[in-house]
PDB file of N, CA and C in Angstrom:
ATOM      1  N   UNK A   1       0.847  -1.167   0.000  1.00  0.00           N
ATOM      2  CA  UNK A   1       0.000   0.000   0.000  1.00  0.00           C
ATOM      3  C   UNK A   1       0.900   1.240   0.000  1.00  0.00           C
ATOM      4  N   UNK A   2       0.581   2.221  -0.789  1.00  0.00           N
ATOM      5  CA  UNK A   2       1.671   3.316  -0.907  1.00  0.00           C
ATOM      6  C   UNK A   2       0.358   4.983  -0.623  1.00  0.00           C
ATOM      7  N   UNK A   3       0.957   5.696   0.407  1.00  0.00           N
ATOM      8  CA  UNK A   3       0.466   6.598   0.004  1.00  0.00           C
ATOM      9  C   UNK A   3       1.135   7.971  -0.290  1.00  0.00           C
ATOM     10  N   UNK A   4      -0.215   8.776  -1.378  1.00  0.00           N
ATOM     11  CA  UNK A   4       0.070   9.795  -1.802  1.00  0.00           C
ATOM     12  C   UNK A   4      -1.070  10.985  -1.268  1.00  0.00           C
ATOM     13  N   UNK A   5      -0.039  12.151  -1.117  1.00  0.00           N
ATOM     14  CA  UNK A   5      -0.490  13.305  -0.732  1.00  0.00           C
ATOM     15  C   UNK A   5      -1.340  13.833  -2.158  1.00  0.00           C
ATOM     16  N   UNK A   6      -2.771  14.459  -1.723  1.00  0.00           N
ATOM     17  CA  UNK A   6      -3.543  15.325  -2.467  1.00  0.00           C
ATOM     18  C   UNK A   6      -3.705  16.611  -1.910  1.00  0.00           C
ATOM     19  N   UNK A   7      -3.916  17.795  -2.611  1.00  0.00           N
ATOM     20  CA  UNK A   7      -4.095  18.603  -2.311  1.00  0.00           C
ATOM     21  C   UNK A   7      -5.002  19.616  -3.087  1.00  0.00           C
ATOM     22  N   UNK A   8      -6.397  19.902  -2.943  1.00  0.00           N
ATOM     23  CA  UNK A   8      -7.301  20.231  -3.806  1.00  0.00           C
ATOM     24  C   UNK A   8      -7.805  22.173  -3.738  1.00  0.00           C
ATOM     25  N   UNK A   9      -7.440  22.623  -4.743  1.00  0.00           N
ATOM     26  CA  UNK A   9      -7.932  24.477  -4.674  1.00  0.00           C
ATOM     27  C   UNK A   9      -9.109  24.393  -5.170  1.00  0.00           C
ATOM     28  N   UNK A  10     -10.025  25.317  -4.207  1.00  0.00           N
ATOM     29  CA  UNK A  10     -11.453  25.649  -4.821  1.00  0.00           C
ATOM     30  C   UNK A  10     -11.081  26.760  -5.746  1.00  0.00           C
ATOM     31  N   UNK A  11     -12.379  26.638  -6.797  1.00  0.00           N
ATOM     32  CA  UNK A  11     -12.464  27.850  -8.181  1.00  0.00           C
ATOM     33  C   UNK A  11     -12.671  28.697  -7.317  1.00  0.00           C
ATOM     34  N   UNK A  12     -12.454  30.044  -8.020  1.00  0.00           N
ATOM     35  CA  UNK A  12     -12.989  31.377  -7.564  1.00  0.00           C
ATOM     36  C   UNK A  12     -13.950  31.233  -6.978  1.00  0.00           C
ATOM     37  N   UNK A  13     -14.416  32.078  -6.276  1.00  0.00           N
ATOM     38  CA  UNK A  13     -15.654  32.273  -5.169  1.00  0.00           C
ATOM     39  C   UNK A  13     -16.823  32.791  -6.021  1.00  0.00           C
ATOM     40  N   UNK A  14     -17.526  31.818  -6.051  1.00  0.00           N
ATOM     41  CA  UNK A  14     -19.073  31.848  -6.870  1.00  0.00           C
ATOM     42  C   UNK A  14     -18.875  30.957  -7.842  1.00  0.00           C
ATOM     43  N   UNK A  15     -17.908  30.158  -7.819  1.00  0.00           N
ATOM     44  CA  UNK A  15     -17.711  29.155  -8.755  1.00  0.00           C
ATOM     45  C   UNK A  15     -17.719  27.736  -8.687  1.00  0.00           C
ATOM     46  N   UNK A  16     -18.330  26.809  -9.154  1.00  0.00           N
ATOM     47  CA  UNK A  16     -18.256  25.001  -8.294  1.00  0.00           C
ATOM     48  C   UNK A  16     -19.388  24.714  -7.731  1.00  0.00           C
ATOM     49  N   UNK A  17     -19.228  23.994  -7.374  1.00  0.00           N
ATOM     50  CA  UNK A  17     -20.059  23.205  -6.588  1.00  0.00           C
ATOM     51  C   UNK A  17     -20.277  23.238  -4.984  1.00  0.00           C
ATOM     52  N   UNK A  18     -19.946  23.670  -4.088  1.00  0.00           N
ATOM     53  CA  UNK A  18     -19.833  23.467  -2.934  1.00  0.00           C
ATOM     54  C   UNK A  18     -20.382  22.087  -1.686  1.00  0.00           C
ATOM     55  N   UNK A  19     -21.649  22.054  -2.261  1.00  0.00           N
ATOM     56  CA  UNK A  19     -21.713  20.667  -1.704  1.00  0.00           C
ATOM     57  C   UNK A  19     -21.023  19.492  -1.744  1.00  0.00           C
ATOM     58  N   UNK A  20     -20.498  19.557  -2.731  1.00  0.00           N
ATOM     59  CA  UNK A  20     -19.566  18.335  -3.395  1.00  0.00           C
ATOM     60  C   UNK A  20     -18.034  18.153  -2.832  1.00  0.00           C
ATOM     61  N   UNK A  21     -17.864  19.431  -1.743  1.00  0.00           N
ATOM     62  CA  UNK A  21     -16.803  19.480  -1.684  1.00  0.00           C
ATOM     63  C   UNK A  21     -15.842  19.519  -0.261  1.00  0.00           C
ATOM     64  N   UNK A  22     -17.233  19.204   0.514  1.00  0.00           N
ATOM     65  CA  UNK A  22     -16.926  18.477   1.668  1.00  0.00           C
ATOM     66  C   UNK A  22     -15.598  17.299   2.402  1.00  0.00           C
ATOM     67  N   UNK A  23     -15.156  17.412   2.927  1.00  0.00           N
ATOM     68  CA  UNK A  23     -14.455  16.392   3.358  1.00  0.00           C
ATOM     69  C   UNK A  23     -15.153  14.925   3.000  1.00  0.00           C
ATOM     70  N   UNK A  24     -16.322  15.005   3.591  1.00  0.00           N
ATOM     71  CA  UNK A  24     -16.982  13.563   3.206  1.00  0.00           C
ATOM     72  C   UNK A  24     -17.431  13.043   1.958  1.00  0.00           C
ATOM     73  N   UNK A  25     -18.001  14.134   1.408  1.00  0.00           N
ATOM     74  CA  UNK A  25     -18.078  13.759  -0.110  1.00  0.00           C
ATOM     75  C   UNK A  25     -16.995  13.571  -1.040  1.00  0.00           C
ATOM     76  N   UNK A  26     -15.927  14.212  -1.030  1.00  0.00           N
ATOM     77  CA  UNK A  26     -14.456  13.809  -1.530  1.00  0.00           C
ATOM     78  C   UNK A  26     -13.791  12.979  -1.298  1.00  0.00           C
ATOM     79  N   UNK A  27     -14.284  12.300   0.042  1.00  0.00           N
ATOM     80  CA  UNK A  27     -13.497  10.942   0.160  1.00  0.00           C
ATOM     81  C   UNK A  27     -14.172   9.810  -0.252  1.00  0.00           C
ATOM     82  N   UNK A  28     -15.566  10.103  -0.408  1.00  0.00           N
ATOM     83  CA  UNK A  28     -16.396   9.105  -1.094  1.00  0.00           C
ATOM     84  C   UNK A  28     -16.119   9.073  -2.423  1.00  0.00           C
ATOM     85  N   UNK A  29     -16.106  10.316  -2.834  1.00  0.00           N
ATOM     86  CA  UNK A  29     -15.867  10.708  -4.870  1.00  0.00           C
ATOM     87  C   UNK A  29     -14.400   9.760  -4.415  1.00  0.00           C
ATOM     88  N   UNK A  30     -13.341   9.737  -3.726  1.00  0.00           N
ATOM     89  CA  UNK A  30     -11.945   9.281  -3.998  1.00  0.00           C
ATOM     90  C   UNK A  30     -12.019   7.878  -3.819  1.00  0.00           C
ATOM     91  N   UNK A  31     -12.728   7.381  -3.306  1.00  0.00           N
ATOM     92  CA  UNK A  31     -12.417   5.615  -2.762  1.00  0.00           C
ATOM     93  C   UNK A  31     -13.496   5.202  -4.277  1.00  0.00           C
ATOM     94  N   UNK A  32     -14.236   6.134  -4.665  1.00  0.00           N
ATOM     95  CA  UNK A  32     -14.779   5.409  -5.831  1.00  0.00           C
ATOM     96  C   UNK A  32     -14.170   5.550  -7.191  1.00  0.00           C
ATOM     97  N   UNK A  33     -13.282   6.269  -7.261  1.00  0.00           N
ATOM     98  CA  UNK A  33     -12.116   6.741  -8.694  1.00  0.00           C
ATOM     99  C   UNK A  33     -12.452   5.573  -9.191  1.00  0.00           C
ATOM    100  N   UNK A  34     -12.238   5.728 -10.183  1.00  0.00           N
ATOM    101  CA  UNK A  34     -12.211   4.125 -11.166  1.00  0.00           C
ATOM    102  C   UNK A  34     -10.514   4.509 -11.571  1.00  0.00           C
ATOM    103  N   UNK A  35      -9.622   4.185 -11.539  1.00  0.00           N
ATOM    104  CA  UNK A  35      -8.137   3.711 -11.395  1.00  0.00           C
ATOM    105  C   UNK A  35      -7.368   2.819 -12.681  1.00  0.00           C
ATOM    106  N   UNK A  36      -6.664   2.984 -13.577  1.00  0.00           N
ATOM    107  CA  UNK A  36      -5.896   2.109 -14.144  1.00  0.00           C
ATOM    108  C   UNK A  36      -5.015   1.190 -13.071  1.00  0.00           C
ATOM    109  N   UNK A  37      -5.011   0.115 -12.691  1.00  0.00           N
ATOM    110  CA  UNK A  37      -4.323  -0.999 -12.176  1.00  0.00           C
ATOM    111  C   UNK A  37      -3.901  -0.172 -11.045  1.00  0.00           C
ATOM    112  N   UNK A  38      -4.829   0.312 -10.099  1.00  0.00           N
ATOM    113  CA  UNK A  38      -4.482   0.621  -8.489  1.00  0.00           C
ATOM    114  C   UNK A  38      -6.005   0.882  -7.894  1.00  0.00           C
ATOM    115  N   UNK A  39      -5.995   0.655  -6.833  1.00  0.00           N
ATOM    116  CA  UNK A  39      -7.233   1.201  -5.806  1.00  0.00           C
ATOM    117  C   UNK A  39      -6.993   1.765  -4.906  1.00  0.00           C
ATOM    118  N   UNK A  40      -7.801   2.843  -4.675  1.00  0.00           N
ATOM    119  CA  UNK A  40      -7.588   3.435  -3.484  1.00  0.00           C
ATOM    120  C   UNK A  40      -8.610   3.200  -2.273  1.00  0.00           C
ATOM    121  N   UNK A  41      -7.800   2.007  -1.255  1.00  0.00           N
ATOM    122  CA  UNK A  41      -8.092   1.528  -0.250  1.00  0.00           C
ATOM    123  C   UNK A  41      -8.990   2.151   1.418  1.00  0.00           C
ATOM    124  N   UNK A  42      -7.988   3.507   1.394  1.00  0.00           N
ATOM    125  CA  UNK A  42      -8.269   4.597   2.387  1.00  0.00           C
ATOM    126  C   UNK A  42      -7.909   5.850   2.137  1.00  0.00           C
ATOM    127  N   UNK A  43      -8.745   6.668   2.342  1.00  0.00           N
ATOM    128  CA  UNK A  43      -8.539   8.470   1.963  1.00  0.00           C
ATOM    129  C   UNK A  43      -8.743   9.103   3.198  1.00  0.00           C
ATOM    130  N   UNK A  44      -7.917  10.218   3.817  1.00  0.00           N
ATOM    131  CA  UNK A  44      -8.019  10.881   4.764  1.00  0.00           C
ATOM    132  C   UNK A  44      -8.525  12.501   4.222  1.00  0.00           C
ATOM    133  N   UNK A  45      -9.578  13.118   4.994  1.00  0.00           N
ATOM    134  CA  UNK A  45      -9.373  14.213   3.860  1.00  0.00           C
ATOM    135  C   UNK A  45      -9.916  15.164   4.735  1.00  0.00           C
ATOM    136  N   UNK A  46      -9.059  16.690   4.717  1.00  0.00           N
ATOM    137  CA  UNK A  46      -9.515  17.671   5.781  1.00  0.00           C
ATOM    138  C   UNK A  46      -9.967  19.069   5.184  1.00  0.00           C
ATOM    139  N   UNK A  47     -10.815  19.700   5.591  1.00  0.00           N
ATOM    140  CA  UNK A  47     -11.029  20.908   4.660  1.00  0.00           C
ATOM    141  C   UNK A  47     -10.586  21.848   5.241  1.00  0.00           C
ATOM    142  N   UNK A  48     -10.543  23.134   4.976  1.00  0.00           N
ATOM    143  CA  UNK A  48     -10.535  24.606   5.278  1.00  0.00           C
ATOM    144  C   UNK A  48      -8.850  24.487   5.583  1.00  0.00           C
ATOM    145  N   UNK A  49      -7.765  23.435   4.803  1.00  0.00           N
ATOM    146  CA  UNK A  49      -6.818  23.775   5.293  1.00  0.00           C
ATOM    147  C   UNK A  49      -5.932  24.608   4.508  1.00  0.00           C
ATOM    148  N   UNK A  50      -5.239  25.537   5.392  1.00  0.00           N
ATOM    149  CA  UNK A  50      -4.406  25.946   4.071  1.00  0.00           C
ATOM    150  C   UNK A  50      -3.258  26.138   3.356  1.00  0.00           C
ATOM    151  N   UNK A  51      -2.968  25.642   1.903  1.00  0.00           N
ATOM    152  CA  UNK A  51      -2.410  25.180   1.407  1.00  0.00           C
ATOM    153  C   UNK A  51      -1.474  25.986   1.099  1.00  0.00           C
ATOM    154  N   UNK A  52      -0.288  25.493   0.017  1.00  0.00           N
ATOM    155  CA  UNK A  52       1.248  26.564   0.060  1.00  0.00           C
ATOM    156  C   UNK A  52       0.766  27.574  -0.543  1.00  0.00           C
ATOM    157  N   UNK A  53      -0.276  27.894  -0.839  1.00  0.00           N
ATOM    158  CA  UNK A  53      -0.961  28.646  -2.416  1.00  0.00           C
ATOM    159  C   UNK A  53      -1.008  30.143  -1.538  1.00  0.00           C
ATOM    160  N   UNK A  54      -1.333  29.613  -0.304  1.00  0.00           N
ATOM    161  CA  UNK A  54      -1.992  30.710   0.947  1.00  0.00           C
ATOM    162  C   UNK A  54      -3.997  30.529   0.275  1.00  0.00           C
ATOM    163  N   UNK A  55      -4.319  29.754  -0.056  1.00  0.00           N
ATOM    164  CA  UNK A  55      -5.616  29.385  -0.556  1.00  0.00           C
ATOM    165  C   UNK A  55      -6.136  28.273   0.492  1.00  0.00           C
ATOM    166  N   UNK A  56      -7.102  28.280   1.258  1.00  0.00           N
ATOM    167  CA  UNK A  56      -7.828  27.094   2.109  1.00  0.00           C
ATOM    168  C   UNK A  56      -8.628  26.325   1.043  1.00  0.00           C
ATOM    169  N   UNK A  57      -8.238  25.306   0.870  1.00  0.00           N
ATOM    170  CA  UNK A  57      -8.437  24.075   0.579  1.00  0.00           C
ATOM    171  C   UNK A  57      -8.800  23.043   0.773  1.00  0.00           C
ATOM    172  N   UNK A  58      -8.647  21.906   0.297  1.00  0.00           N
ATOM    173  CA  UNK A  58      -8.781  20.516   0.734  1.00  0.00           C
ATOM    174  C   UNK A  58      -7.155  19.292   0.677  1.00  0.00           C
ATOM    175  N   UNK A  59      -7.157  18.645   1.625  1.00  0.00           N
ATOM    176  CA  UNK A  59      -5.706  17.982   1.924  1.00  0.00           C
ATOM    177  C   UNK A  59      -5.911  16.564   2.157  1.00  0.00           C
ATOM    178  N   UNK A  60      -5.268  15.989   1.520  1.00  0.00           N
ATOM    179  CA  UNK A  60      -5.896  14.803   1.887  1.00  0.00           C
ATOM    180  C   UNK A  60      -4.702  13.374   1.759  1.00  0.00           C
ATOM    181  N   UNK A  61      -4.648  12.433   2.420  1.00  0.00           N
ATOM    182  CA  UNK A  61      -3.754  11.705   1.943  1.00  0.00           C
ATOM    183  C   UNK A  61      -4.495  10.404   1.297  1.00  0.00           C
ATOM    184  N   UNK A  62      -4.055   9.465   0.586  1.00  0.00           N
ATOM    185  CA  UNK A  62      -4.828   8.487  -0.238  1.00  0.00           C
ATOM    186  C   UNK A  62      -3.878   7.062   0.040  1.00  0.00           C
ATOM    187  N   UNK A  63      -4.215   6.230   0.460  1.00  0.00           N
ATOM    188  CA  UNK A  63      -3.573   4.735   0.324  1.00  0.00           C
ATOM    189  C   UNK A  63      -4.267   4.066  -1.102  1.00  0.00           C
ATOM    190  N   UNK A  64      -3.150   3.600  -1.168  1.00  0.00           N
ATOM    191  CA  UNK A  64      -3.499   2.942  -2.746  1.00  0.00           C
ATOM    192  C   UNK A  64      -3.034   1.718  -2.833  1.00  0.00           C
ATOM    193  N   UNK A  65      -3.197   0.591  -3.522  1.00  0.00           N
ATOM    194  CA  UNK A  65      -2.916  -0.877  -3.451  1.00  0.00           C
ATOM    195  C   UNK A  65      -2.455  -0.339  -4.908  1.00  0.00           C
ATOM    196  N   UNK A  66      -1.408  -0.311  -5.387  1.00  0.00           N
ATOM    197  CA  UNK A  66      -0.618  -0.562  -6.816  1.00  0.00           C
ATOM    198  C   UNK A  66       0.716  -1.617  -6.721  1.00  0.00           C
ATOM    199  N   UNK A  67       1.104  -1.734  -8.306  1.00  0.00           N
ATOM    200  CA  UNK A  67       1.882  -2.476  -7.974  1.00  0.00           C
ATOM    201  C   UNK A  67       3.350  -1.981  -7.823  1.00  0.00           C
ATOM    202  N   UNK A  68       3.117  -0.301  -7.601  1.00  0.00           N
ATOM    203  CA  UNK A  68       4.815   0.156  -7.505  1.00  0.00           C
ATOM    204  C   UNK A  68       4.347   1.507  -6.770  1.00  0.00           C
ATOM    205  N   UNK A  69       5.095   2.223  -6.148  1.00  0.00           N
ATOM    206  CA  UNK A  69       4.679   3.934  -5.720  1.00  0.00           C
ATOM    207  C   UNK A  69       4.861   4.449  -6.539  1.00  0.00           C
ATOM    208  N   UNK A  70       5.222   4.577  -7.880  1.00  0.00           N
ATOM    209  CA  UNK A  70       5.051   5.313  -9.166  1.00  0.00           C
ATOM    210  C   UNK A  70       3.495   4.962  -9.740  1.00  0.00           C
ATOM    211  N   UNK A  71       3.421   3.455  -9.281  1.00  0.00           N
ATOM    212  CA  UNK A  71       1.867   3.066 -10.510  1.00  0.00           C
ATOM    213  C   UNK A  71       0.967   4.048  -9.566  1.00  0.00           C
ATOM    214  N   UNK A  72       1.272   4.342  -8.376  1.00  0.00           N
ATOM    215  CA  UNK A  72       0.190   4.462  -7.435  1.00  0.00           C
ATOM    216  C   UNK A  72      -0.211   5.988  -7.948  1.00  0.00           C
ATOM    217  N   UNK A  73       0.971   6.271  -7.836  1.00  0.00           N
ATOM    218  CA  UNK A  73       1.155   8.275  -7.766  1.00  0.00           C
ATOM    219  C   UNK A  73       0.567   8.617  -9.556  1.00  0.00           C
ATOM    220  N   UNK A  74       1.040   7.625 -10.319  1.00  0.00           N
ATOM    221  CA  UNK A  74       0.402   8.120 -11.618  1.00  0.00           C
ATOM    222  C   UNK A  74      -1.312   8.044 -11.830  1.00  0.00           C
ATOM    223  N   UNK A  75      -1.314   6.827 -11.125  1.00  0.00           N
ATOM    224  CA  UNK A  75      -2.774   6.636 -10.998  1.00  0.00           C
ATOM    225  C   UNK A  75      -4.003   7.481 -10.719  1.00  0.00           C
ATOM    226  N   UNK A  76      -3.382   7.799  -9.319  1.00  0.00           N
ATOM    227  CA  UNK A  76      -4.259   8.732  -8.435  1.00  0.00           C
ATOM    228  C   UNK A  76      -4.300  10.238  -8.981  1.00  0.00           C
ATOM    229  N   UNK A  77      -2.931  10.662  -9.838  1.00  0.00           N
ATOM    230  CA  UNK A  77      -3.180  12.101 -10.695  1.00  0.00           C
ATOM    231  C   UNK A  77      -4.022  11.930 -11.739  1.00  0.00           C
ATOM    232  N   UNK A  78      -4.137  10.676 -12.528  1.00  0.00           N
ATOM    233  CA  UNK A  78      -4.679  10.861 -13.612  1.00  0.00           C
ATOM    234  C   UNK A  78      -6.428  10.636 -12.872  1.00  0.00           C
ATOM    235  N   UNK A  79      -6.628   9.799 -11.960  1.00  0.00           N
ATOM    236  CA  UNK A  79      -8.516   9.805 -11.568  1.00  0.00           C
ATOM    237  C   UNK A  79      -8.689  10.829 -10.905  1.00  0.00           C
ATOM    238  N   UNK A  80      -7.599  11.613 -10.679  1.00  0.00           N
ATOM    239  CA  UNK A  80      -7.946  13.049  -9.964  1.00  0.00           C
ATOM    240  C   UNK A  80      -8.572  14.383 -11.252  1.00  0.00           C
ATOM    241  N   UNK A  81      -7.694  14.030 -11.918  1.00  0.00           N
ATOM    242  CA  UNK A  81      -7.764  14.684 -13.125  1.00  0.00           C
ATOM    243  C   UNK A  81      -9.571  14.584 -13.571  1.00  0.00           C
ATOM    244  N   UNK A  82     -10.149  13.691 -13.438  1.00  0.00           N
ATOM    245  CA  UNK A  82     -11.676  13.700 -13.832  1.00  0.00           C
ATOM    246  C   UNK A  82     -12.261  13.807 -12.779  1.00  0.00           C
ATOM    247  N   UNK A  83     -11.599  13.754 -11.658  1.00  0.00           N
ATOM    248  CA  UNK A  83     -12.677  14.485 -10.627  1.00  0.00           C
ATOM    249  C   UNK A  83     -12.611  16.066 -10.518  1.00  0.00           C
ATOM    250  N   UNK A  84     -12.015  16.429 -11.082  1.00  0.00           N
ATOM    251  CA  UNK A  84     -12.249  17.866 -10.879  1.00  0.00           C
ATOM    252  C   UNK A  84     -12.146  18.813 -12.200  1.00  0.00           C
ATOM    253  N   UNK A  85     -12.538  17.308 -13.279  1.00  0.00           N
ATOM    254  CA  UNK A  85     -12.106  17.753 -15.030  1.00  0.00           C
ATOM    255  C   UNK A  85     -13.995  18.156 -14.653  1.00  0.00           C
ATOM    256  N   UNK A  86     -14.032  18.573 -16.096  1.00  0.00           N
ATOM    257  CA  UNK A  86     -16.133  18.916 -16.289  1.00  0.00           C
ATOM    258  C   UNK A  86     -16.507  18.095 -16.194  1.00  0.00           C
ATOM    259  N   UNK A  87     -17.869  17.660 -15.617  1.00  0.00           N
ATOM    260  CA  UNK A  87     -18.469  16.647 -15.045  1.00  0.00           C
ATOM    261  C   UNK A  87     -18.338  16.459 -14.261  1.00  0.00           C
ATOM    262  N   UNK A  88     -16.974  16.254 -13.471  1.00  0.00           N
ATOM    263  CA  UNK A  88     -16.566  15.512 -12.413  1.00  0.00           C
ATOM    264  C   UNK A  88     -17.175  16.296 -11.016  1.00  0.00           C
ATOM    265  N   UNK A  89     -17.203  15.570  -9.631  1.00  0.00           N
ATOM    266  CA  UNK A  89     -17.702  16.630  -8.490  1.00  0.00           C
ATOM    267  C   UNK A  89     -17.201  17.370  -8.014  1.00  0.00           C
ATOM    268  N   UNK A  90     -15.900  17.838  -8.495  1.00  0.00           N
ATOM    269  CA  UNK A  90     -15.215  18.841  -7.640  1.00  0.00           C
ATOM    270  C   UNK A  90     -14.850  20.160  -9.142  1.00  0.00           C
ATOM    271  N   UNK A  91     -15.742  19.514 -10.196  1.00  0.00           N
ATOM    272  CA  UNK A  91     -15.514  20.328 -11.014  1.00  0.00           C
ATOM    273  C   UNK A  91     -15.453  22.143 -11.279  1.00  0.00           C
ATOM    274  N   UNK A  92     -14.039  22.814 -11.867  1.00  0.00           N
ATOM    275  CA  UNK A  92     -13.591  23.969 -11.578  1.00  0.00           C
ATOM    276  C   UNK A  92     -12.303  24.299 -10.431  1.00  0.00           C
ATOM    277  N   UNK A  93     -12.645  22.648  -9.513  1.00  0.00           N
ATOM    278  CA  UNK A  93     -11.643  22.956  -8.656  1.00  0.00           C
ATOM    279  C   UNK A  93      -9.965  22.409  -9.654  1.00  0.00           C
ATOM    280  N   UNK A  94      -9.110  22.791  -8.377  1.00  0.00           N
ATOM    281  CA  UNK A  94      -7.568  22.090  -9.083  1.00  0.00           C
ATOM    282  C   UNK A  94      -6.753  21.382  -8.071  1.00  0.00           C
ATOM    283  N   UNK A  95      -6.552  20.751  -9.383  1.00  0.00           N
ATOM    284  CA  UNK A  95      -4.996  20.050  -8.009  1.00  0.00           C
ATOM    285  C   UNK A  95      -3.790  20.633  -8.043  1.00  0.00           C
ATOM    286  N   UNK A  96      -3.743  20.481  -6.718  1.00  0.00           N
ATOM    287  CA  UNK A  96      -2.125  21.405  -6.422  1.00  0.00           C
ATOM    288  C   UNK A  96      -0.989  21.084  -6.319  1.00  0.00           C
ATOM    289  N   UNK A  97      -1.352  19.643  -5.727  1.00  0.00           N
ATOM    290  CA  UNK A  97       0.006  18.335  -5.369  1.00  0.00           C
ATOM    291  C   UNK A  97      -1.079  17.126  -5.289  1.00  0.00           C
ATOM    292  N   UNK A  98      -0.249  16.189  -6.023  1.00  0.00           N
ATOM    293  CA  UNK A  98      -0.789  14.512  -6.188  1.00  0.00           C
ATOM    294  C   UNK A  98       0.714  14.082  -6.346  1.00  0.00           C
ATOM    295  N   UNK A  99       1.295  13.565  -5.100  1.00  0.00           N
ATOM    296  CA  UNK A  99       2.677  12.869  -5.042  1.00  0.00           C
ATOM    297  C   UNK A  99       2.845  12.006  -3.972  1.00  0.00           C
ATOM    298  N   UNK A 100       3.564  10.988  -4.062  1.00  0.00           N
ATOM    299  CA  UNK A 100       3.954  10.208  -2.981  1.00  0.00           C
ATOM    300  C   UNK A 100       4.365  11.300  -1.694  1.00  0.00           C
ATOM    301  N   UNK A 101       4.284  11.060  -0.649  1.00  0.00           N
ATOM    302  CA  UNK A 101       4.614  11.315   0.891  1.00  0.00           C
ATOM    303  C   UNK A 101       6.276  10.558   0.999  1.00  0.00           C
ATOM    304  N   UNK A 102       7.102  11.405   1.053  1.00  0.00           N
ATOM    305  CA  UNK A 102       8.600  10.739   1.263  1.00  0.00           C
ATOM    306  C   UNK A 102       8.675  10.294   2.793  1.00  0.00           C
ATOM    307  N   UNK A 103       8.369  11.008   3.387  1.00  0.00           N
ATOM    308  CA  UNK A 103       8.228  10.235   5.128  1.00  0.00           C
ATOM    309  C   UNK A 103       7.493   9.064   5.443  1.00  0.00           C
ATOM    310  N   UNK A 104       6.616   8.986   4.705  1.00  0.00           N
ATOM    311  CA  UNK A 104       5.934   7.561   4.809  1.00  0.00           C
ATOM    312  C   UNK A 104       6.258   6.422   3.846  1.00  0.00           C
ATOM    313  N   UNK A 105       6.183   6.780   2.644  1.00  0.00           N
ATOM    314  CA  UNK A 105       7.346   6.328   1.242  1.00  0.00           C
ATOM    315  C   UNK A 105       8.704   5.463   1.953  1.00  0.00           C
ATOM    316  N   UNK A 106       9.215   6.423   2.744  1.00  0.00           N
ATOM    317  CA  UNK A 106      10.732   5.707   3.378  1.00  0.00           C
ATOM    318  C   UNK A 106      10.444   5.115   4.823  1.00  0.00           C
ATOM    319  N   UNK A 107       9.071   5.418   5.517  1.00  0.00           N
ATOM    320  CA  UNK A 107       9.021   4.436   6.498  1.00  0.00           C
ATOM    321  C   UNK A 107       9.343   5.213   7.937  1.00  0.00           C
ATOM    322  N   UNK A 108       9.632   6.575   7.767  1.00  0.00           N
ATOM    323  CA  UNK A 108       9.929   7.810   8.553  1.00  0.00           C
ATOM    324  C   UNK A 108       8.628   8.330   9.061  1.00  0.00           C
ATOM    325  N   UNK A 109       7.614   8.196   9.176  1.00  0.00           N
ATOM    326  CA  UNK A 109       6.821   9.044   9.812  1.00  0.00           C
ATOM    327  C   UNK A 109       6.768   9.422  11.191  1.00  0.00           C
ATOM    328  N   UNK A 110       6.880   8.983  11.568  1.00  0.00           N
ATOM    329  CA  UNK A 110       7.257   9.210  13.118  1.00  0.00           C
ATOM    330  C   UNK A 110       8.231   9.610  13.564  1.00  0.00           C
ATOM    331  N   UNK A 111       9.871  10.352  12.676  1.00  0.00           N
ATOM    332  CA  UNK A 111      10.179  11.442  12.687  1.00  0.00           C
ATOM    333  C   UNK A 111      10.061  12.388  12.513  1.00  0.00           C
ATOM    334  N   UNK A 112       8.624  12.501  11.596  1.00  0.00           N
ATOM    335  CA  UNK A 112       8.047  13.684  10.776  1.00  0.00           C
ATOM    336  C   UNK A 112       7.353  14.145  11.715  1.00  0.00           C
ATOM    337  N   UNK A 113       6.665  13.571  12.930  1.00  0.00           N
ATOM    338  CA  UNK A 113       5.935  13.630  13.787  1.00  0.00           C
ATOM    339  C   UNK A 113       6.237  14.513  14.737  1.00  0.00           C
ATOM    340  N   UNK A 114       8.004  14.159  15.150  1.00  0.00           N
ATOM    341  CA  UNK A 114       8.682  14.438  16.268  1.00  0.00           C
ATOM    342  C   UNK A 114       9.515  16.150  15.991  1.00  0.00           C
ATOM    343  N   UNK A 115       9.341  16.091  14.559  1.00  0.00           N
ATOM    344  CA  UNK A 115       9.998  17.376  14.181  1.00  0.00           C
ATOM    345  C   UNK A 115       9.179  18.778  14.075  1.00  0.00           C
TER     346      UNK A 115
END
């Protein structure tokens, strides 16, 4: 299981969807991605946080069952990509970061913790 950091910007203000864009509804839209050869197992996802942009956002981390932390990280950008392409429920919004987590990646989190 590999996870990757998400990080989601709302459109301009008067723009989107807002219901859709809940912590809970985004982790539901995320565990249901339809995926080239990965799933995403567990999604953590927090709102109003804010991101490097200086923009409050959405943050979220994603466990994924692939068969490499590259299949995982390509995966999860490209079903991100239609969740927030037209149609999709977070549509208008953007992604900011979809990448592996190097502290957890290398098995470090709990220095990340301590720092």
């Amino acid at each position: 299981m590999y996870a990757i950091r998400l990080e989601l910007l709302p459109p301009p203000a008067g723009e989107g969807c807002p219901d859709a864009a809940g912590p809970g509804p985004v982790r539901t839209a995320l565990l249901r991605l339809p995926l080239e050869g990965a799933r995403v197992c567990h999604a953590r996802v927090h709102g109003g946080v804010r991101l490097r942009e200086g923009v409050d956002g959405l943050a979220a981390v994603c466990f994924l069952a692939a068969p490499s932390l590259l299949a995982a990280e390509w995966a999860l950008r490209a079903g991100t990509a239609g969740l927030v392409g037209p149609g999709g429920p977070l549509a208008g919004w953007s992604v900011a970061r979809c990448e592996a987590d190097p502290w957890i990646a290398l098995g470090r989190w709990q220095d990340r913790a301590r720092s």
